[in-house]
PDB file of N, CA and C in Angstrom:
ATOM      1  N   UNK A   1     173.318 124.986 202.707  1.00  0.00           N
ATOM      2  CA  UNK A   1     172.828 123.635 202.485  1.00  0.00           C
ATOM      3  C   UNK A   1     172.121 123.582 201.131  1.00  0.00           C
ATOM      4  N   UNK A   2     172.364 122.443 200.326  1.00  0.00           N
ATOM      5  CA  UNK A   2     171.409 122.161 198.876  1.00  0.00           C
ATOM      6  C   UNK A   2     170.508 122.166 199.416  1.00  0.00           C
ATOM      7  N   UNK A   3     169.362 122.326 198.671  1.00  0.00           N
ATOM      8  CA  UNK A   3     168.007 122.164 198.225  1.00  0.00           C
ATOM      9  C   UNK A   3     167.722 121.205 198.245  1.00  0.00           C
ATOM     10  N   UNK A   4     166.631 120.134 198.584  1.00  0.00           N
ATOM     11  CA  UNK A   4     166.068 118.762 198.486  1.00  0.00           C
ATOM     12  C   UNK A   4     165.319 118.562 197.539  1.00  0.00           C
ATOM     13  N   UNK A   5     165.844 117.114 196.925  1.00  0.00           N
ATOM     14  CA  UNK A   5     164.446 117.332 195.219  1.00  0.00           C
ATOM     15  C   UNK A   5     162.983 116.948 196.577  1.00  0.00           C
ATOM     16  N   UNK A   6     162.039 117.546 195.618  1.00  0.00           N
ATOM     17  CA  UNK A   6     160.847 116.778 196.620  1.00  0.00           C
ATOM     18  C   UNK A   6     160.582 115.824 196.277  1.00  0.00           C
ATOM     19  N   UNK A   7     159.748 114.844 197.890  1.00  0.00           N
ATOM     20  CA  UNK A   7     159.737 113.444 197.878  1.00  0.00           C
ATOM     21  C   UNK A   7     158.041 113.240 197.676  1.00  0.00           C
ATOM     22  N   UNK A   8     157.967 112.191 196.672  1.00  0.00           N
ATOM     23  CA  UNK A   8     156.482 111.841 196.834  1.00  0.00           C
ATOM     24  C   UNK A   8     156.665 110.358 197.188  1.00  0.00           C
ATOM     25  N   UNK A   9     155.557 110.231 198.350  1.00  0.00           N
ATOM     26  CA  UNK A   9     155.307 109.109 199.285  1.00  0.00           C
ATOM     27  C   UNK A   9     154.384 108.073 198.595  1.00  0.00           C
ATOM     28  N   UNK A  10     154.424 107.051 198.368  1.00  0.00           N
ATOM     29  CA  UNK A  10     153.526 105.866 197.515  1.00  0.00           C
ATOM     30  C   UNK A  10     153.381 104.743 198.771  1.00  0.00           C
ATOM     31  N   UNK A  11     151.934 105.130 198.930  1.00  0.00           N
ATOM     32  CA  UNK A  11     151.783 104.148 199.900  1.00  0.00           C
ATOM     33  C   UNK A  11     151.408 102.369 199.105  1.00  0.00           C
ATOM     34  N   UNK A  12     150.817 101.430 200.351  1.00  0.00           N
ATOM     35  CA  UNK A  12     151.194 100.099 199.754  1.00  0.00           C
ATOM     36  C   UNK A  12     149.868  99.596 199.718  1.00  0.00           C
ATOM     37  N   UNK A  13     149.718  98.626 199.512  1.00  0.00           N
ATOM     38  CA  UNK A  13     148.087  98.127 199.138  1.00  0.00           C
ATOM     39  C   UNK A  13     147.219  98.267 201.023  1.00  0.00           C
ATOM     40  N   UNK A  14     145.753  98.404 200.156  1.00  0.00           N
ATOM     41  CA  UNK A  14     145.466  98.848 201.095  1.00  0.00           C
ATOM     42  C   UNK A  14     145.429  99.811 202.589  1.00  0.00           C
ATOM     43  N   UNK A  15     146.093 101.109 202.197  1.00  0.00           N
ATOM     44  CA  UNK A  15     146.908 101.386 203.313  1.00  0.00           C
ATOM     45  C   UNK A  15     146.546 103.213 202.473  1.00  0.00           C
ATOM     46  N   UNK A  16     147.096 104.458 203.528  1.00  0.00           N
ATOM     47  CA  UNK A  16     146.684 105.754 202.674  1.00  0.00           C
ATOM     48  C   UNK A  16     147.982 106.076 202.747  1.00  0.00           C
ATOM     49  N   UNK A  17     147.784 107.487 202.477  1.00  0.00           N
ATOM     50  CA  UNK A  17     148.888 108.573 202.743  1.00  0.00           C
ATOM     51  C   UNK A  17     149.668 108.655 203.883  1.00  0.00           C
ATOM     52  N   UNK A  18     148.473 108.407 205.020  1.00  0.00           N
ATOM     53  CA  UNK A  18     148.937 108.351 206.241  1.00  0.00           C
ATOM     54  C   UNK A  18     149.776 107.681 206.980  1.00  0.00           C
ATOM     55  N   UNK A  19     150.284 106.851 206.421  1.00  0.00           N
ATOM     56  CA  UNK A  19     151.366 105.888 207.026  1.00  0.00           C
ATOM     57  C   UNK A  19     152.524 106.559 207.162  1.00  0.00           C
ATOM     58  N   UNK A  20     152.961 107.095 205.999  1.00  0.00           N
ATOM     59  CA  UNK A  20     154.158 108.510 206.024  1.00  0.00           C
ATOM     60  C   UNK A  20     154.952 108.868 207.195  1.00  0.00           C
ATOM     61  N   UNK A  21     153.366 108.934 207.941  1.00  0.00           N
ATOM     62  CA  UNK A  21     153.780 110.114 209.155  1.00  0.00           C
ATOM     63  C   UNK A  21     155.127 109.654 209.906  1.00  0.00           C
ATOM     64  N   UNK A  22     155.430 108.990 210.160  1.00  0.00           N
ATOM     65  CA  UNK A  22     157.320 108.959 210.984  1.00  0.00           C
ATOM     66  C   UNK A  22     158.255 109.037 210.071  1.00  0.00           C
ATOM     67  N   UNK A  23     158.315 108.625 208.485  1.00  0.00           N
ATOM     68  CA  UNK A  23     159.192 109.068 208.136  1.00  0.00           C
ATOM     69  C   UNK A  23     159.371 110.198 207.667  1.00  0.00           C
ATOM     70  N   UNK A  24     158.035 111.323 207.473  1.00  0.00           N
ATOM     71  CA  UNK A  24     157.691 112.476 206.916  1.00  0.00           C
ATOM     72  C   UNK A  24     158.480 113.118 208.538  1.00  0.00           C
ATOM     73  N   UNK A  25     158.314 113.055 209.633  1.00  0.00           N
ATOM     74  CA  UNK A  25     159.019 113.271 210.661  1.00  0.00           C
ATOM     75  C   UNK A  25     160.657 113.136 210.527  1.00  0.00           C
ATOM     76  N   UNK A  26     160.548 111.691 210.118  1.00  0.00           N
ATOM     77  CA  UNK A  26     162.359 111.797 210.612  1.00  0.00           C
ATOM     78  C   UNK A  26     163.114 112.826 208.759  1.00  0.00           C
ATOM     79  N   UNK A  27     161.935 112.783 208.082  1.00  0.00           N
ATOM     80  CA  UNK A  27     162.879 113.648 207.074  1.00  0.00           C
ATOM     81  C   UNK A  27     162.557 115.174 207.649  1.00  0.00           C
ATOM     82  N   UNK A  28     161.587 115.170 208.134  1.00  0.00           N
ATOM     83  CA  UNK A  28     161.615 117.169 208.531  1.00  0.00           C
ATOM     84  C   UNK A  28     162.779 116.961 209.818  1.00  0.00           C
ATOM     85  N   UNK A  29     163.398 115.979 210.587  1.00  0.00           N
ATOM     86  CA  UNK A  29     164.705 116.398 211.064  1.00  0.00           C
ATOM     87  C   UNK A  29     165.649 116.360 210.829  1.00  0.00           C
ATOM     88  N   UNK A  30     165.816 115.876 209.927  1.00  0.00           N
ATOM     89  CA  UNK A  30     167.269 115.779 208.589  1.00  0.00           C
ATOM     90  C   UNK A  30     167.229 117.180 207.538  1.00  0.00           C
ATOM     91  N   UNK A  31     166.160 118.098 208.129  1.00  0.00           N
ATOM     92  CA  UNK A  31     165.859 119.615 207.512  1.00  0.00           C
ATOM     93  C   UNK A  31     165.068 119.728 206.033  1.00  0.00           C
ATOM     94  N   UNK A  32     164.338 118.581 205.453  1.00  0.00           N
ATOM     95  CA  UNK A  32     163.695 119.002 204.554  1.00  0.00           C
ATOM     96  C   UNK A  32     162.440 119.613 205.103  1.00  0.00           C
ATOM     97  N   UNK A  33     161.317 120.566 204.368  1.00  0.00           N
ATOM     98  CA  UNK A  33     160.472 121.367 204.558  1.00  0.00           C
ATOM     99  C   UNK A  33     159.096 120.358 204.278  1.00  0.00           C
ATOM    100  N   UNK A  34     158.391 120.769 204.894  1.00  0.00           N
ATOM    101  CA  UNK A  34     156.434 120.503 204.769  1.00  0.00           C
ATOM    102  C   UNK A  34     156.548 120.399 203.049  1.00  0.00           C
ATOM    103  N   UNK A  35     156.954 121.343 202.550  1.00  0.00           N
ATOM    104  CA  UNK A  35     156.733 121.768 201.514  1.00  0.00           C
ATOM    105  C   UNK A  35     157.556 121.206 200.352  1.00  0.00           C
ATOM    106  N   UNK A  36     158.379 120.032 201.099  1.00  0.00           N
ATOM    107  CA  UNK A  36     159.681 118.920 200.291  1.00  0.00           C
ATOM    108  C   UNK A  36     158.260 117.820 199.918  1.00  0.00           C
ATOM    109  N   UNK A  37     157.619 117.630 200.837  1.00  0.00           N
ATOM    110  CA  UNK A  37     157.082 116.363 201.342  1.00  0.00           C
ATOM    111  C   UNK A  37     155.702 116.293 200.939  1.00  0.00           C
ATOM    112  N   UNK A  38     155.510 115.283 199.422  1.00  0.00           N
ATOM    113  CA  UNK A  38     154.232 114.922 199.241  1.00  0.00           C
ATOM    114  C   UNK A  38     153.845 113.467 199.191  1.00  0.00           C
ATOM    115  N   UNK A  39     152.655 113.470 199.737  1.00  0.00           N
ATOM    116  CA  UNK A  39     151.616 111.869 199.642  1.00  0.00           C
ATOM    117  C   UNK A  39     151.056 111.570 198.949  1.00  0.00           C
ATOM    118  N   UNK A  40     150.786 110.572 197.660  1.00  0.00           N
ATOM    119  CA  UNK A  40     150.340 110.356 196.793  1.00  0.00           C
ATOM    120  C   UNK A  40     149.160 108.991 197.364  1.00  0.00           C
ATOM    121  N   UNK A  41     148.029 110.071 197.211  1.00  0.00           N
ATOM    122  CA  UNK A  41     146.898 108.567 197.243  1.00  0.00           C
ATOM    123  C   UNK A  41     145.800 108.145 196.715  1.00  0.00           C
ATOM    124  N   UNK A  42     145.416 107.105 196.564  1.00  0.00           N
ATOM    125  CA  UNK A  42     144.805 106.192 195.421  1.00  0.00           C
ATOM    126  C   UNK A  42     144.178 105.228 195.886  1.00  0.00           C
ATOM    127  N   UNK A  43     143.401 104.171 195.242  1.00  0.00           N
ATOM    128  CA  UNK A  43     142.253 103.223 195.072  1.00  0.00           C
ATOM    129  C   UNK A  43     143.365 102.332 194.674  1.00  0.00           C
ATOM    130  N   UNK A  44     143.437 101.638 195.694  1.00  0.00           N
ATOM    131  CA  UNK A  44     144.012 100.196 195.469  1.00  0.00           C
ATOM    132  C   UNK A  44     143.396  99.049 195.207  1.00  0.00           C
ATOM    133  N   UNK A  45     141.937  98.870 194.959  1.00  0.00           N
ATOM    134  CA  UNK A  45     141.178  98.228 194.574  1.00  0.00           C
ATOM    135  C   UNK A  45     140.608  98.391 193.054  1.00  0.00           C
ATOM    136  N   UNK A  46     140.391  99.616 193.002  1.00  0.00           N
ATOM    137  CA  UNK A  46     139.915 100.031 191.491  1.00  0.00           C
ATOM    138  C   UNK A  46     140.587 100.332 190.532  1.00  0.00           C
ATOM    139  N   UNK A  47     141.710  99.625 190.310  1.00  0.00           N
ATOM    140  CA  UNK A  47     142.759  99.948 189.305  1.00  0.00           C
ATOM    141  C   UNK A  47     144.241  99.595 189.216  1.00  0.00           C
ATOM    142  N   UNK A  48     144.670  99.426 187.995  1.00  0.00           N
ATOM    143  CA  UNK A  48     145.853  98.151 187.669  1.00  0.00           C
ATOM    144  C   UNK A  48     146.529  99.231 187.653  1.00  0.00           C
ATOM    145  N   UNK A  49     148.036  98.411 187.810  1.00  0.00           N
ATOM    146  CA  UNK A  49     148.942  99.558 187.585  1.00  0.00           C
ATOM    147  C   UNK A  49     149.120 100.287 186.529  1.00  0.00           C
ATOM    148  N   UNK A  50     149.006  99.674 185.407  1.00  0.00           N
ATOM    149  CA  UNK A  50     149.703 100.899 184.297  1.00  0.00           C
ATOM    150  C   UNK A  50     148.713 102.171 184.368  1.00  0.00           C
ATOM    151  N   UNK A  51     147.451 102.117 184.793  1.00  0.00           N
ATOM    152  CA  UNK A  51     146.176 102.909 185.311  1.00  0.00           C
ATOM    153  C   UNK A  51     147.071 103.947 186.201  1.00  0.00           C
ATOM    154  N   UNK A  52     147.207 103.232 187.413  1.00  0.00           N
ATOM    155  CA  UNK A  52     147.686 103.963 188.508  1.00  0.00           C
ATOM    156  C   UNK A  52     149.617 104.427 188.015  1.00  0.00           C
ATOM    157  N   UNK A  53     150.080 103.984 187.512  1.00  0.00           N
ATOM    158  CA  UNK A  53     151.483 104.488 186.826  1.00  0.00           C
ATOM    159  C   UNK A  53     150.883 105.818 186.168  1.00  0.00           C
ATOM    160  N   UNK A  54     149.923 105.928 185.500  1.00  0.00           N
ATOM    161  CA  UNK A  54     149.572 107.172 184.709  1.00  0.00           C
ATOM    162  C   UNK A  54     148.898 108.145 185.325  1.00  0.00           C
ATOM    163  N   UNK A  55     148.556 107.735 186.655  1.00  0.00           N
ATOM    164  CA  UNK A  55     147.969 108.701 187.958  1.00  0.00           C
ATOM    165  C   UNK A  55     149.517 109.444 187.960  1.00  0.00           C
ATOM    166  N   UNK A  56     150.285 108.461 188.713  1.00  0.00           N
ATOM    167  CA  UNK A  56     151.219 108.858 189.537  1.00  0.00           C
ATOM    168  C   UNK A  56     151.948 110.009 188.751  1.00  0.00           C
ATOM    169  N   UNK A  57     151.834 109.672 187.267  1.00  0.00           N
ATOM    170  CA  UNK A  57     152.636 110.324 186.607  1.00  0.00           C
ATOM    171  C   UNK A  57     152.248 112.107 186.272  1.00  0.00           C
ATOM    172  N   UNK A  58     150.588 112.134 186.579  1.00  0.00           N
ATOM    173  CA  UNK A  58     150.550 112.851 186.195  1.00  0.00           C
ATOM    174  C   UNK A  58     150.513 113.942 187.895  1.00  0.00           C
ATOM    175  N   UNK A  59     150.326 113.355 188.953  1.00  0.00           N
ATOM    176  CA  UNK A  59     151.091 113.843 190.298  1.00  0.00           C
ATOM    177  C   UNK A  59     151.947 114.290 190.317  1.00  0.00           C
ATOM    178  N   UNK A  60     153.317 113.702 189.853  1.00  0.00           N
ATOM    179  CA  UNK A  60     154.830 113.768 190.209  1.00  0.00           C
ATOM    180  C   UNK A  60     154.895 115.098 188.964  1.00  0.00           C
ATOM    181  N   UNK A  61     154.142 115.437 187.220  1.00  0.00           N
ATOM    182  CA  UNK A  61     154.009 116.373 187.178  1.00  0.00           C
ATOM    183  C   UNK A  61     153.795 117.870 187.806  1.00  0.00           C
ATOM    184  N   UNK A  62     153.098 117.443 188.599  1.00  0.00           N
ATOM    185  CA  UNK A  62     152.118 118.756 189.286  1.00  0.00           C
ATOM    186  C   UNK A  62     152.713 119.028 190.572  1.00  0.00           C
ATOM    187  N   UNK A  63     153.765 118.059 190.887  1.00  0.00           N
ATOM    188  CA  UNK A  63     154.301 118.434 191.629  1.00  0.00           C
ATOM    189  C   UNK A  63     155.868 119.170 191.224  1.00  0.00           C
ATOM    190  N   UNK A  64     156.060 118.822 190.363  1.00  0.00           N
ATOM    191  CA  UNK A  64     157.313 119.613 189.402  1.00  0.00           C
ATOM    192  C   UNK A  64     156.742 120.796 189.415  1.00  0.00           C
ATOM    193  N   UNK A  65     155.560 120.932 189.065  1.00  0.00           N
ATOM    194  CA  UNK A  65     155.252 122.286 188.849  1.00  0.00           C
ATOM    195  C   UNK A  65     154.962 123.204 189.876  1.00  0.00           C
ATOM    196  N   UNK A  66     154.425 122.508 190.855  1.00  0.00           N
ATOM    197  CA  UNK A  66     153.970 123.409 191.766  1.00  0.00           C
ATOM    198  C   UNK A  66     155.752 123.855 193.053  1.00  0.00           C
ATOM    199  N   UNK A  67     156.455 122.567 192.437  1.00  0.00           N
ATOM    200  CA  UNK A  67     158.240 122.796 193.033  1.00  0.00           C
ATOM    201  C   UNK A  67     159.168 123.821 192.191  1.00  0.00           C
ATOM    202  N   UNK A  68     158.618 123.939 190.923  1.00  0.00           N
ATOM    203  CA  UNK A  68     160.026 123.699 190.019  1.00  0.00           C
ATOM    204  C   UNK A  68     160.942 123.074 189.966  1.00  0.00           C
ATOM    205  N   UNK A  69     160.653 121.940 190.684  1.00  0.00           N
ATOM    206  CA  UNK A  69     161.989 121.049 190.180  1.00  0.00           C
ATOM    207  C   UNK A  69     162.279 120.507 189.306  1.00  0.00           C
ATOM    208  N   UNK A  70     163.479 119.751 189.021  1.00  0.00           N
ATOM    209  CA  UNK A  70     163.479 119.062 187.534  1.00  0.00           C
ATOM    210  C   UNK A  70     163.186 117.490 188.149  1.00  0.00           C
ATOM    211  N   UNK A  71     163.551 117.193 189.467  1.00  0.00           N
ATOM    212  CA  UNK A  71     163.585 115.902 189.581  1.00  0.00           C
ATOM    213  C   UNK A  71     162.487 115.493 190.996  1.00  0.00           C
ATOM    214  N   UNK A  72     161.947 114.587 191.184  1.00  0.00           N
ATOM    215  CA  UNK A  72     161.781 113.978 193.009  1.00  0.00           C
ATOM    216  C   UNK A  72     162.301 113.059 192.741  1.00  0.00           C
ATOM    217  N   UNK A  73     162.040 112.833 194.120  1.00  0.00           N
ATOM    218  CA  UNK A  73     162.474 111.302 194.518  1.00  0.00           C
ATOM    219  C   UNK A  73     161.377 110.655 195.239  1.00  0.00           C
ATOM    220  N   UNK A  74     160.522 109.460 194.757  1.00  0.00           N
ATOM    221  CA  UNK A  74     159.793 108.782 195.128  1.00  0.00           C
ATOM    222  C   UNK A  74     160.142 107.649 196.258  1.00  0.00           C
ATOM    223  N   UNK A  75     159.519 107.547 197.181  1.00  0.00           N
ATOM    224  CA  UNK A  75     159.069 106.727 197.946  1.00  0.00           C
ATOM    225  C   UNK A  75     158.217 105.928 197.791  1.00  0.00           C
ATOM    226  N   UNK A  76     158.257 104.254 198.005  1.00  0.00           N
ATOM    227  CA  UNK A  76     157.199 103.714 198.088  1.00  0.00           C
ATOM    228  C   UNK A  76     157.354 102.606 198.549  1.00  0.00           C
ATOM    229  N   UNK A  77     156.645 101.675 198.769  1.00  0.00           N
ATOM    230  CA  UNK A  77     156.319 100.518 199.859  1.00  0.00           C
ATOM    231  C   UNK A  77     155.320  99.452 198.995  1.00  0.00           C
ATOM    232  N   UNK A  78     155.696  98.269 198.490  1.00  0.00           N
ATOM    233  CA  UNK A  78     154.572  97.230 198.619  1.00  0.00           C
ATOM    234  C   UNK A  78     153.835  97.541 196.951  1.00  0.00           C
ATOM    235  N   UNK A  79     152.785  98.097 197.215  1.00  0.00           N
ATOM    236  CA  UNK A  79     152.256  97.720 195.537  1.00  0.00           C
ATOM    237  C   UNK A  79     152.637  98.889 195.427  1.00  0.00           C
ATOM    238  N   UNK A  80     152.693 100.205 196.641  1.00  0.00           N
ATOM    239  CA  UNK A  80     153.272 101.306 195.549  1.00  0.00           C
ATOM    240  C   UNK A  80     154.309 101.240 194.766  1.00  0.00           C
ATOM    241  N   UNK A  81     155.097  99.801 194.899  1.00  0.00           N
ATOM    242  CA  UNK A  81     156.584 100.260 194.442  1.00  0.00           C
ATOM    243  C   UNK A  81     156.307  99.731 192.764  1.00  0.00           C
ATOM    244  N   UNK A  82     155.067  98.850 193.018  1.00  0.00           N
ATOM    245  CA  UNK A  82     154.906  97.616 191.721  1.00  0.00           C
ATOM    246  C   UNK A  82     154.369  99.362 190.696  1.00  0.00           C
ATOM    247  N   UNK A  83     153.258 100.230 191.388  1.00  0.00           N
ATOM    248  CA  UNK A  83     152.607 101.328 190.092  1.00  0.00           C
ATOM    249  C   UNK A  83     154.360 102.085 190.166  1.00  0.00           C
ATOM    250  N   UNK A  84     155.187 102.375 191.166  1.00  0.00           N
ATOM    251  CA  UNK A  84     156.295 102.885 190.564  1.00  0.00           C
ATOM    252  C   UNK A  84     157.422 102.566 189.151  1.00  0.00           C
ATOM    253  N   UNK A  85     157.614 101.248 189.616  1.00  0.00           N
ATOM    254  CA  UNK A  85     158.282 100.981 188.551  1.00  0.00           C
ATOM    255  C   UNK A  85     157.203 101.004 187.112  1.00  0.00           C
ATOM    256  N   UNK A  86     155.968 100.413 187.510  1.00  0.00           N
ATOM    257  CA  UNK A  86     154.951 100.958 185.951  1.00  0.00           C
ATOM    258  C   UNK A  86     155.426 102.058 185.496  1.00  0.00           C
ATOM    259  N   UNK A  87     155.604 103.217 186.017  1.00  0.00           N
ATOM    260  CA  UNK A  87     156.035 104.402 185.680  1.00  0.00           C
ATOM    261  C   UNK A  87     156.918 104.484 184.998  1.00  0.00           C
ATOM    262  N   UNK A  88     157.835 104.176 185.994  1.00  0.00           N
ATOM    263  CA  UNK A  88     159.538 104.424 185.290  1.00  0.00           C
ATOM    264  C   UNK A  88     159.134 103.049 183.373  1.00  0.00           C
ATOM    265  N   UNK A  89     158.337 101.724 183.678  1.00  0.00           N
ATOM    266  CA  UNK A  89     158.671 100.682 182.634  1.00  0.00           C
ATOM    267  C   UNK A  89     157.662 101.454 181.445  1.00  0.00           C
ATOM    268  N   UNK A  90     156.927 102.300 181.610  1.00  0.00           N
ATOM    269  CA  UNK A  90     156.548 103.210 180.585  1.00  0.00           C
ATOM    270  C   UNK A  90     156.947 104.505 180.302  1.00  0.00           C
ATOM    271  N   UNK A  91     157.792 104.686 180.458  1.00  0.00           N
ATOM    272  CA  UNK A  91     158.819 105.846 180.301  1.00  0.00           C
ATOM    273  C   UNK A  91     158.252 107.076 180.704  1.00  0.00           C
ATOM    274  N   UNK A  92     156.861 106.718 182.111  1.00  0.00           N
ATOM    275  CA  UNK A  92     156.927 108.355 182.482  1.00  0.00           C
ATOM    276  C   UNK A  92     157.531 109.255 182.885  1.00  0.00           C
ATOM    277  N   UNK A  93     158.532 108.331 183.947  1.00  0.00           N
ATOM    278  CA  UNK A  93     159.327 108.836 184.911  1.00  0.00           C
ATOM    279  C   UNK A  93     160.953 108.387 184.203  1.00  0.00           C
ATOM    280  N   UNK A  94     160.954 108.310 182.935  1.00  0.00           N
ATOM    281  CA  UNK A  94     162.435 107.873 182.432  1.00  0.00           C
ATOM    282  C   UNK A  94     163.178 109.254 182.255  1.00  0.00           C
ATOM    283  N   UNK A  95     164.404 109.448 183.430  1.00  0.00           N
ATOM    284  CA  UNK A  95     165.473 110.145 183.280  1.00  0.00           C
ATOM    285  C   UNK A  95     166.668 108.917 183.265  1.00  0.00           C
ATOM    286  N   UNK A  96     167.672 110.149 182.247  1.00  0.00           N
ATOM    287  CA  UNK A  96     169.145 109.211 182.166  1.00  0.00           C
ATOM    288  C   UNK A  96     169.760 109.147 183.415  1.00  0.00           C
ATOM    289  N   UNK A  97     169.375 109.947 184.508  1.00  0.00           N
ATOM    290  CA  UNK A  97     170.236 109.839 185.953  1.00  0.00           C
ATOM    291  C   UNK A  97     169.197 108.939 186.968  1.00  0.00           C
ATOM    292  N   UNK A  98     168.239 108.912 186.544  1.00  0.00           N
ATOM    293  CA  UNK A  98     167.543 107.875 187.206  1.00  0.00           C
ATOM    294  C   UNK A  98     167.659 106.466 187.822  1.00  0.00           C
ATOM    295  N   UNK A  99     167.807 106.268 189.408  1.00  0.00           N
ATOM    296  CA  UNK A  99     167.722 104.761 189.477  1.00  0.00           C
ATOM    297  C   UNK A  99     166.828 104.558 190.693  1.00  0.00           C
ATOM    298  N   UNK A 100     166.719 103.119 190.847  1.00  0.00           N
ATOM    299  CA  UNK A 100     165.548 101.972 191.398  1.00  0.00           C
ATOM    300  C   UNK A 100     166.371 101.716 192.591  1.00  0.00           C
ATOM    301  N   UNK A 101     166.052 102.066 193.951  1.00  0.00           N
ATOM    302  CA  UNK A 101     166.798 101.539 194.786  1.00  0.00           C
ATOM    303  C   UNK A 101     165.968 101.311 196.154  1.00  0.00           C
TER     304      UNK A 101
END
């Protein structure tokens, strides 16, 4: 079986990490690992996105690093999706195989 890029979870306004939990479930039975699966969380009150785009960015780093991967794949919901695309519309997260779905 391939390898899974790892997933970081972006939760939605007002709301934590913790929401995850069933789909962090239904992906550990589709066989990705604890160790596929990260939660990214933040102050949804204290800060605009391009703020929180430059959080995320520097997460989805540290999580490259602590994976070696070259790529994740983000998850997100609601305003996480609004600091996601911040990301990708400031070219943190700009790869040429990259898409928004």
């Amino acid at each position: 079986m391939q390898p899974h890029n790892p997933v970081v979870f972006v939760h939605g306004y007002n709301a934590d990490p913790g929401v995850w939990g069933g789909l962090r479930e239904d992906l550990r039975a589709a066989g990705y690992a604890d160790s596929d699966l990260f939660s990214w969380g933040y102050d949804t009150h204290q800060s605009v996105n391009e703020v929180l785009a430059g959080r995320l960015g520097a997460y989805v780093d540290q999580v490259r690093r602590q994976t070696a991967a070259a790529r994740v794949d983000i998850v997100a919901h609601s305003f996480g999706s609004l600091v996601g695309r911040w990301y990708v519309k400031l070219g943190l997260g700009r790869d040429p195989a990259w898409t928004w779905t």
